[in-house]
Protein backbone atom coordinates (compact mmCIF):
# COMPACT_ATOMS: atom_id res chain seq x y z
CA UNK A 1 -11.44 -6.41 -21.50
CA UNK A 2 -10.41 -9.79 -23.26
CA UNK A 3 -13.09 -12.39 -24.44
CA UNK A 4 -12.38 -14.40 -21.49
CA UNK A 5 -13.58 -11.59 -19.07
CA UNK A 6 -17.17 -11.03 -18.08
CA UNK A 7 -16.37 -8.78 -15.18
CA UNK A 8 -14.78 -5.57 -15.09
CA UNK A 9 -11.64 -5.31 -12.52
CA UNK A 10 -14.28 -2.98 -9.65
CA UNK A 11 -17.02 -6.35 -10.53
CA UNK A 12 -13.97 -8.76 -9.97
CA UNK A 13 -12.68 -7.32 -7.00
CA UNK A 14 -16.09 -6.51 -5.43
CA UNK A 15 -16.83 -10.12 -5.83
CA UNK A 16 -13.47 -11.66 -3.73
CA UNK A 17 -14.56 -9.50 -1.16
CA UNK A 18 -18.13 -10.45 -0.65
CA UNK A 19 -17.37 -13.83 -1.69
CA UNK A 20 -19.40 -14.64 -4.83
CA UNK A 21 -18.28 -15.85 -8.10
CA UNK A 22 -15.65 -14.35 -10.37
CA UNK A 23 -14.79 -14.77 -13.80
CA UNK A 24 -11.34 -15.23 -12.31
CA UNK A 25 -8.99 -13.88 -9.48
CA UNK A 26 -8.21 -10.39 -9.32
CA UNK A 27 -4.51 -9.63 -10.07
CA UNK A 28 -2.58 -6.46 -9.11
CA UNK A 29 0.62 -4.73 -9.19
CA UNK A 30 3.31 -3.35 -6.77
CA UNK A 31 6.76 -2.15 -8.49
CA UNK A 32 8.93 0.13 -8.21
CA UNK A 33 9.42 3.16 -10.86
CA UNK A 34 12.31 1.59 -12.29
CA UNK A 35 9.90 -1.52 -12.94
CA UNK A 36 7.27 0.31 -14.33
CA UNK A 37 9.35 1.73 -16.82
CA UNK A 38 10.91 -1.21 -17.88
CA UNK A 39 7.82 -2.56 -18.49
CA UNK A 40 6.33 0.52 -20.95
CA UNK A 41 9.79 0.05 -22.48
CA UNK A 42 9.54 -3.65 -23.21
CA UNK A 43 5.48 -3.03 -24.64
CA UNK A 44 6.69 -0.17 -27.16
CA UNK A 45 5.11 2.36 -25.29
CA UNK A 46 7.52 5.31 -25.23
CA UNK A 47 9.90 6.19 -27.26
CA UNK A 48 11.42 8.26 -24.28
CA UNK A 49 15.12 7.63 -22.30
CA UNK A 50 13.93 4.79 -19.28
CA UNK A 51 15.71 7.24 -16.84
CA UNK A 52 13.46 9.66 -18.03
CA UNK A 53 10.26 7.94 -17.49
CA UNK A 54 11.61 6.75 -14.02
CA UNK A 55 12.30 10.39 -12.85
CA UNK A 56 8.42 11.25 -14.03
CA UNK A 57 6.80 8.06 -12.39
CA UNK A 58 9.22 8.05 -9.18
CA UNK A 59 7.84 11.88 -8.19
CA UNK A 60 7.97 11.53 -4.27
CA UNK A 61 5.27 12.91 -1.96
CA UNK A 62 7.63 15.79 -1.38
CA UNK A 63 8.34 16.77 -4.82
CA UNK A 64 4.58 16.43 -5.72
CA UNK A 65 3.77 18.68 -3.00
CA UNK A 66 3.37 21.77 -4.90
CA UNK A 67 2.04 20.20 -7.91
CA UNK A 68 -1.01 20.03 -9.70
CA UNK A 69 -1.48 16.57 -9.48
CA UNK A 70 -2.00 15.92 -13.25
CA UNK A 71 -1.47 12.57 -14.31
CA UNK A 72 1.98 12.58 -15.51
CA UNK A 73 1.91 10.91 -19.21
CA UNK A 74 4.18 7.90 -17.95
CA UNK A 75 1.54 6.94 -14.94
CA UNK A 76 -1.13 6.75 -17.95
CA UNK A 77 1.13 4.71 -19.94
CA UNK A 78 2.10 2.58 -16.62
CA UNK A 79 -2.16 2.03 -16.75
CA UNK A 80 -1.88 1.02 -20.12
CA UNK A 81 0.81 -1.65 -19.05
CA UNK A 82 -1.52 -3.08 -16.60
CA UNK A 83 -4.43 -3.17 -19.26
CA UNK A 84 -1.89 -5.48 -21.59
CA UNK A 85 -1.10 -7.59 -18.48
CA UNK A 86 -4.78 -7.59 -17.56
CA UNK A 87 -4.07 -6.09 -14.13
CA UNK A 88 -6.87 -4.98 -12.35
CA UNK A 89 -5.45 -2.05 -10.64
CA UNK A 90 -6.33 0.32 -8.16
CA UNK A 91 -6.67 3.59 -8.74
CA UNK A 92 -5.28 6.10 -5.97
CA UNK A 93 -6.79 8.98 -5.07
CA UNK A 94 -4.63 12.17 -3.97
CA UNK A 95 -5.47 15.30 -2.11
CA UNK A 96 -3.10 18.58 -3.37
CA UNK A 97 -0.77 20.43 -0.57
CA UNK A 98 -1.31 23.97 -0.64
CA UNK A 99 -0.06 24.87 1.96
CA UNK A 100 2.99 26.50 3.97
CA UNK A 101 5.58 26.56 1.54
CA UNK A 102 8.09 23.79 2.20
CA UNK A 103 11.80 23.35 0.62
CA UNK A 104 12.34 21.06 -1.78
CA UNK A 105 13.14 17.17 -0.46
CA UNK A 106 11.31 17.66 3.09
CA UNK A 107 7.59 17.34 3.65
CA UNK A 108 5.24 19.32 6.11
CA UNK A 109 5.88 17.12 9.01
CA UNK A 110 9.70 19.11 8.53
CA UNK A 111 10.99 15.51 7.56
CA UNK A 112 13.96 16.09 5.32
CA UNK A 113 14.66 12.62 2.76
CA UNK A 114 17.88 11.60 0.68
CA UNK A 115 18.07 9.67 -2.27
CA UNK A 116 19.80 6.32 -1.48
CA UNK A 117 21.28 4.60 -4.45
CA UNK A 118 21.70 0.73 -5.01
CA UNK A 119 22.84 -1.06 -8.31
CA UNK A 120 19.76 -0.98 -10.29
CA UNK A 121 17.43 1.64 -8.54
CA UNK A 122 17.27 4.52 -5.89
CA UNK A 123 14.64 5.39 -2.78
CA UNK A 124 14.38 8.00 -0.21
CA UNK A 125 14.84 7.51 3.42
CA UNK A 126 14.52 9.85 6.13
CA UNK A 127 17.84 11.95 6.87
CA UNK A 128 16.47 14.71 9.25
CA UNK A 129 14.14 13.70 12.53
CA UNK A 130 12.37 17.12 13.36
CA UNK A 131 11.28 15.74 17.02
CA UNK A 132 14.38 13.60 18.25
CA UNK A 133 15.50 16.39 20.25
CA UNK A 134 12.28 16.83 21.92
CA UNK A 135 12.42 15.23 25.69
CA UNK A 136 8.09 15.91 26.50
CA UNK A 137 4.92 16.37 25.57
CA UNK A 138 5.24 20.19 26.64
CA UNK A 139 8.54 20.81 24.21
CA UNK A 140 6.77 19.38 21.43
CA UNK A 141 3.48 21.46 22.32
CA UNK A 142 5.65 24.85 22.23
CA UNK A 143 8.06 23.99 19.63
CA UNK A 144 6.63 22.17 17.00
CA UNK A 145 3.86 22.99 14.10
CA UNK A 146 1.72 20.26 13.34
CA UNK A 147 0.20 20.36 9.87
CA UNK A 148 -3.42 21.78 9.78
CA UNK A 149 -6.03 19.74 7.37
CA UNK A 150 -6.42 22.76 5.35
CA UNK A 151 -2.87 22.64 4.75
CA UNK A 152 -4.55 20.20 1.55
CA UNK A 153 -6.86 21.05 -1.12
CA UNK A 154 -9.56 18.19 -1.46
CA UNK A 155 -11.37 19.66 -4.81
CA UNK A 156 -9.62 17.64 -7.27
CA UNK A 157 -10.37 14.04 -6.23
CA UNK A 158 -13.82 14.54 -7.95
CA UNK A 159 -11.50 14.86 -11.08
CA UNK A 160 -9.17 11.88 -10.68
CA UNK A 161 -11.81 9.63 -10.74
CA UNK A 162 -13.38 10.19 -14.04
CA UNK A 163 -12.43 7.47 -16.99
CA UNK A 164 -12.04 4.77 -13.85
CA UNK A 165 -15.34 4.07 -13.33
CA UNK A 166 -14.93 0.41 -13.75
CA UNK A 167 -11.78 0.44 -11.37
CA UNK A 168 -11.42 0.05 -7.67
CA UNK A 169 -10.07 3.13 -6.17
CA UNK A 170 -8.07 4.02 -3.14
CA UNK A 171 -8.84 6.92 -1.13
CA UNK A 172 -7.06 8.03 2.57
CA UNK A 173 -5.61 5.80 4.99
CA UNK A 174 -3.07 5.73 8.00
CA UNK A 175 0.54 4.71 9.03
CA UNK A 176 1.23 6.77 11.46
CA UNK A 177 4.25 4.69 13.46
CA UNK A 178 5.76 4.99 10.15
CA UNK A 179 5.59 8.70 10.57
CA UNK A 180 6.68 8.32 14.65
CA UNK A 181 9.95 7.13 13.51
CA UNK A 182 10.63 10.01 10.66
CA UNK A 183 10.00 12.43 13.51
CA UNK A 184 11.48 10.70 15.86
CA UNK A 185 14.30 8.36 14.36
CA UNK A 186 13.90 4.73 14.69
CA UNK A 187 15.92 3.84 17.57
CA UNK A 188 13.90 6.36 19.92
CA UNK A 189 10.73 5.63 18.06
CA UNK A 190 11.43 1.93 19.89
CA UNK A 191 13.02 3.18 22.97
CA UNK A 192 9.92 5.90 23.31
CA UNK A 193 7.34 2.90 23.74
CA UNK A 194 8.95 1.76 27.20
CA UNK A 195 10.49 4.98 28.30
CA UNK A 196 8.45 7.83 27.42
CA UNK A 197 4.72 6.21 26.27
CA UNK A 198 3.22 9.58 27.05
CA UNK A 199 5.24 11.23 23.83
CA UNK A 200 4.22 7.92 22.11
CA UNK A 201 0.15 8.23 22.71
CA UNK A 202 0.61 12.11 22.41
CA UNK A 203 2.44 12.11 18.42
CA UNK A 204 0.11 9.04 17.37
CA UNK A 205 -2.87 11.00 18.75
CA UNK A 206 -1.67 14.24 16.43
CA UNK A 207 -0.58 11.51 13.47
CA UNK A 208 -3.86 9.54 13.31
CA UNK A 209 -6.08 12.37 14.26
CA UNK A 210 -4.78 14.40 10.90
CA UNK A 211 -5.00 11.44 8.56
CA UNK A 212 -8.77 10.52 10.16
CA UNK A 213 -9.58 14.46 8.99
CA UNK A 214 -7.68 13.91 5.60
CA UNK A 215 -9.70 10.83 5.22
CA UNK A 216 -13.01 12.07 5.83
CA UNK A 217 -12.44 14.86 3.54
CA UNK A 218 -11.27 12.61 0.83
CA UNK A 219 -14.38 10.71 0.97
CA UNK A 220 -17.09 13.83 0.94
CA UNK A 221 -15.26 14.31 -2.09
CA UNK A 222 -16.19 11.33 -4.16
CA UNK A 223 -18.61 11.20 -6.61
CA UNK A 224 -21.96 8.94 -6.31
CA UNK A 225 -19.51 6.81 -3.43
CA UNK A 226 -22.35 4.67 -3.18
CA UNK A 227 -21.31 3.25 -6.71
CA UNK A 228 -17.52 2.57 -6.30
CA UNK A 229 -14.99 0.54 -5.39
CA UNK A 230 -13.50 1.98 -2.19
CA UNK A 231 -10.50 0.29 -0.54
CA UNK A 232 -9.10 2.55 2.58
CA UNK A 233 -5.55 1.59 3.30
CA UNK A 234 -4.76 1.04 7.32
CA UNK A 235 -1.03 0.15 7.57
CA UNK A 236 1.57 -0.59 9.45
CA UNK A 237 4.60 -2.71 9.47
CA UNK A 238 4.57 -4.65 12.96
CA UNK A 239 6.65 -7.71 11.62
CA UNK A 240 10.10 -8.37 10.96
CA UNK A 241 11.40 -12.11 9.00
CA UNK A 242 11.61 -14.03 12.56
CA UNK A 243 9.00 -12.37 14.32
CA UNK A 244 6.82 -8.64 16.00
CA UNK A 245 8.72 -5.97 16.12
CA UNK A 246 7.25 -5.00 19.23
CA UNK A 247 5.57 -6.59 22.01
CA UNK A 248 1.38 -7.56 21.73
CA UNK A 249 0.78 -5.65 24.77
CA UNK A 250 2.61 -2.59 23.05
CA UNK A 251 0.77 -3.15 19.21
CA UNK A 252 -2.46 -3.34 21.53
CA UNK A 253 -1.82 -0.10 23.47
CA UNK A 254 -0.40 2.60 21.29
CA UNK A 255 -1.60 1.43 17.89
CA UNK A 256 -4.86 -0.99 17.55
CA UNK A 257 -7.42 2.11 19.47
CA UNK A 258 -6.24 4.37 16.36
CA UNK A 259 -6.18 1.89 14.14
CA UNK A 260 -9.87 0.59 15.27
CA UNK A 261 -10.82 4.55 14.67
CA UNK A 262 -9.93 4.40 11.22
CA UNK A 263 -10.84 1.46 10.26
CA UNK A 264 -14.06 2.49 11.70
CA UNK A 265 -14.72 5.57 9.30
CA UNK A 266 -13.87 3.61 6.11
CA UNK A 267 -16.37 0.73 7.06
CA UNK A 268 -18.73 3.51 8.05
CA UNK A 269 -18.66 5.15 4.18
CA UNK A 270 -18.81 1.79 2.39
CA UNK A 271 -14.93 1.26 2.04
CA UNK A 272 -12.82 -1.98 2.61
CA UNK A 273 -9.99 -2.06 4.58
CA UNK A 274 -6.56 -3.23 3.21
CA UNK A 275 -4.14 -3.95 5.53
CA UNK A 276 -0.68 -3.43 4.42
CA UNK A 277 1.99 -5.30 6.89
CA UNK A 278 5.39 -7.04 6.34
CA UNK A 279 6.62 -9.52 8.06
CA UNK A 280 5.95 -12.54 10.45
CA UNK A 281 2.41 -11.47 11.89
CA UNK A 282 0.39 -13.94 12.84
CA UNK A 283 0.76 -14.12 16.21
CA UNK A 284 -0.94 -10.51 16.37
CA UNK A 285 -3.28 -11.34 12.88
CA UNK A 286 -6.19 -12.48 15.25
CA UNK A 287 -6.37 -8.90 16.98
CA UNK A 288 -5.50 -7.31 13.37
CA UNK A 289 -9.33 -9.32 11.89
CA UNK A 290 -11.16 -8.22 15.31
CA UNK A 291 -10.23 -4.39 14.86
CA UNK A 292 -11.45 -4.42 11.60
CA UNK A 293 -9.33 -5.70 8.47
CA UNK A 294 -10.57 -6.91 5.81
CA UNK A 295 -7.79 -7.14 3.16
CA UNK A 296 -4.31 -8.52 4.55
CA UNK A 297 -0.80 -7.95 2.60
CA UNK A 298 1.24 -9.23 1.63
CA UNK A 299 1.61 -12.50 2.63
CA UNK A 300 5.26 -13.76 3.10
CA UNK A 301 4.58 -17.08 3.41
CA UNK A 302 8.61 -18.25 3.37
CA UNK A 303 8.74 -16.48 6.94
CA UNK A 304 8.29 -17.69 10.53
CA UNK A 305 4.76 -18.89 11.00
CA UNK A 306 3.40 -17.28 7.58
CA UNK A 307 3.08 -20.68 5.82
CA UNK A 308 0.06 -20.28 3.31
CA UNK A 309 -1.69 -23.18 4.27
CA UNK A 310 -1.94 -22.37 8.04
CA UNK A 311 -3.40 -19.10 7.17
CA UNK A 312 -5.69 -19.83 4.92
CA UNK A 313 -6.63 -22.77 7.27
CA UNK A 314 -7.21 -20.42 10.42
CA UNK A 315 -7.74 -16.89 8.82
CA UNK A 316 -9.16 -17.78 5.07
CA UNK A 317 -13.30 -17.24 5.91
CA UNK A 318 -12.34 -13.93 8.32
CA UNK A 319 -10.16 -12.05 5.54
CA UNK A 320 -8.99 -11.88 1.35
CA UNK A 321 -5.28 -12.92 1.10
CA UNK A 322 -3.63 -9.95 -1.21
CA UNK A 323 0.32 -10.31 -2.67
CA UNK A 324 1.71 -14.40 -2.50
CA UNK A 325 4.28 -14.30 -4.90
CA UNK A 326 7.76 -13.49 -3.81
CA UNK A 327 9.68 -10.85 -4.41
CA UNK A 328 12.34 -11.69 -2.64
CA UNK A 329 13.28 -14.93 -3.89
CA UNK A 330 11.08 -16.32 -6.73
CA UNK A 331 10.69 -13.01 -8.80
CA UNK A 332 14.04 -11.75 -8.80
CA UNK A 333 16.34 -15.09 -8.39
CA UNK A 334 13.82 -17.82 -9.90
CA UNK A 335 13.36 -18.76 -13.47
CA UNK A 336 10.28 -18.47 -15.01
CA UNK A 337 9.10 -21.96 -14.44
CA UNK A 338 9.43 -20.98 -10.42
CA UNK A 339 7.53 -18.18 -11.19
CA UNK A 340 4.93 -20.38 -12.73
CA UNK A 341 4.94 -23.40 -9.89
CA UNK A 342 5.05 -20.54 -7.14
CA UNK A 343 1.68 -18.56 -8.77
CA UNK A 344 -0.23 -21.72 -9.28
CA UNK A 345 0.54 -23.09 -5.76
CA UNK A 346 -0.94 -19.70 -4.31
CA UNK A 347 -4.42 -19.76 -6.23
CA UNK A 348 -4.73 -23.92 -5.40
CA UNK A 349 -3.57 -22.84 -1.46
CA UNK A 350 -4.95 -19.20 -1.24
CA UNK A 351 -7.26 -18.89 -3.87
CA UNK A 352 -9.59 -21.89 -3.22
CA UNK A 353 -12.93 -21.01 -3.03
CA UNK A 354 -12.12 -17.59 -3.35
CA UNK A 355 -10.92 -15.06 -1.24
CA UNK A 356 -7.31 -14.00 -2.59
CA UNK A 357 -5.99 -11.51 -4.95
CA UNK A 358 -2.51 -11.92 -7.26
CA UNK A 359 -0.10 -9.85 -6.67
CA UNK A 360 3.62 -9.71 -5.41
CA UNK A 361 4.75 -9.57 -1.86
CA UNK A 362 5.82 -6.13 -2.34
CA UNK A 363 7.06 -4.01 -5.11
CA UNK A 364 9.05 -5.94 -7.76
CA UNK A 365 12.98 -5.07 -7.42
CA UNK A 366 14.47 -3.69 -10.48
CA UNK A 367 16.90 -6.63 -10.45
CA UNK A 368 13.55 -8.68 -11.83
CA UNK A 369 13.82 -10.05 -15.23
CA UNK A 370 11.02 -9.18 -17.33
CA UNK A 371 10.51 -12.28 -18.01
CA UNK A 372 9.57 -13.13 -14.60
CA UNK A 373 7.12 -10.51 -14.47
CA UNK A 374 5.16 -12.03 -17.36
CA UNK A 375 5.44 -14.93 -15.94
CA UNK A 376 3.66 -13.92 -12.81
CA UNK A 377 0.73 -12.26 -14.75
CA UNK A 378 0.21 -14.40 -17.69
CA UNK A 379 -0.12 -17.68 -14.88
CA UNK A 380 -2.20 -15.82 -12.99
CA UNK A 381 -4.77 -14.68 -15.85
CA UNK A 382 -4.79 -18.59 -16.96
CA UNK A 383 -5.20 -20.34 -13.82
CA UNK A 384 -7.06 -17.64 -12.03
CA UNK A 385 -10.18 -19.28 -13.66
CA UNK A 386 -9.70 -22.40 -12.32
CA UNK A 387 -10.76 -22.14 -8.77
């Protein structure tokens, strides 16, 4: 903690969300793992090959599956990153899979992924739908496996919170539409919601009921939770650039009763609910605050309806505005003075009299210059004071 600080980042954070004063604005980080290790690169961290330190930080859910879930050394030297940048990050919490044994590059939904390469990076998408052939509820009741609770071992989370006492951490959560289209693909996952809404309510019933159980466990599992930082994340993509991806009445039906549920639990064991969800949303944003949110990301203001000052107008006493900067546009494409105009423009828009965190839109590309990144957290450390 610099001179400047008098708050720790849990004491900073805590205080956006109830409102009170803060030494300055919270910042945090979304990047990819080609980001991250550009950035232990460019701070003399490692004297390891970048591709190497990508391939240890970029360790998908599948391929962690039957690990121990020690910190790899490159995630504590991505932590040390922050610390330079004075990112106050969160720390995320993970349960351990122990259970059915499951090849390598699927998961224990029977979801099998590919690696998708582009110039400067890779991800995974979904390449195998384990419930597209399925035509009812009864198929998919005689057929199909869902995984059990117990399938995860919930005794380490104790563990992964010790040395981060002064950090907010992250603990369960819920996407399950996300998880409707790996099982289903994404052109019946849409399709399903007007011709078959009975497989629809039936596989989000399984999909939030599971992470609601996950969630609960995570949380008995927390040391003295009375004393942290708890942010639960409740997600779900609903927007594209123009627009909903689906229809109000169909957001209202199938997901907000689930979504309500979870939210729910976290507010019941002290936690705050960040609400992850791309795109042009604010025609649905009203709903979003009355089931329950209490963080929203990630604010793409250059989209339909999203512009910063209308939300902040209409939304800014009801929620904390998380993310801003663009990712898109500014951070890759713009030079570091746009950086600069773009990060002081959100804490004079969002951050006045409180109530918004720095951060990108998403995760940083790996076509970012460096640079830029700096940029984004050395303006937001100086003029996150000045609110």
């Amino acid at each position: 903690m610099s001179q400047e600080d008098t708050m720790t980042p849990k004491e900073r954070w805590l205080a956006i969300l109830e409102r009170e004063e803060v030494d300055r604005l919270p910042m945090d980080y979304w990047g990819t793992p080609e980001v991250s290790a550009k950035l232990i690169k460019h701070f003399g961290l490692s004297d390891k090959e970048q591709i190497e330190i990508v391939r240890d930080l970029g360790l998908s859910r599948f391929q962690k599956s039957n690990n121990n879930l020690a910190v790899p050394e490159s995630k504590v030297l991505e932590r040390e990153v922050f610390k330079q940048l004075n990112i106050d990050f969160v720390v995320r919490l993970e349960n351990k899979y122990v259970g059915p044994e499951i090849p390598l590059g699927s998961d224990p939904y029977g979801c099998r992924y590919k690696t998708i390469e582009y110039a400067d990076g890779s991800y995974i998408e979904c390449s195998h739908n384990p419930l597209a052939e399925f035509n009812s509820v009864e198929e998919i009741e005689n057929e199909y496996q869902w995984p059990d609770p117990d399938w995860w071992d919930y005794s380490t989370i104790s563990d992964q919170v010790k040395g981060y006492e002064d950090y907010p951490i992250r603990a369960g959560g819920s996407e399950p539409f996300l998880f409707y289209k790996y099982l289903r693909g994404d052109e019946k996952a849409f399709l399903d919601l007007v011709l078959n809404p009975e497989i629809v309510h039936y596989i989000l019933e399984k999909l939030f009921g599971l992470t609601k159980e996950n969630t609960k466990r995570m949380y008995e599992q927390i040391p003295e939770k009375e004393n942290k930082l708890l942010l639960t994340y409740v997600n779900e993509d609903l927007g594209s650039q123009k627009g909903l991806l689906y229809s109000p009445t169909h957001i209202q039906e199938f997901l907000l009763p689930g979504m309500k549920e979870m939210m729910d639990l976290a507010h019941e064991n002290g936690a705050y609910v960040f609400h992850h969800d791309d795109g042009s949303i604010r025609k649905i944003l009203p709903d979003l605050i009355k089931t329950g949110i209490d963080i929203l990301n990630p604010v793409q203001w250059r989209l339909k309806d999203m512009d910063r000052e209308g939300l902040k107008q209409d939304f800014g006493k009801q929620i904390i505005f998380h993310g801003g900067v663009d990712n898109q546009h500014t951070l890759p494409f713009g030079s570091v003075e746009d950086v600069q105009i773009e990060v002081e423009e959100n804490i004079k828009i969002l951050g006045e009299g409180g109530g918004y965190i720095i951060a990108p839109c998403h995760n940083i590309q790996p076509n970012t210059p460096i640079e830029n990144i700096l940029a984004l957290y050395e303006t937001g450390y100086k003029f996150g004071s000045q609110i």
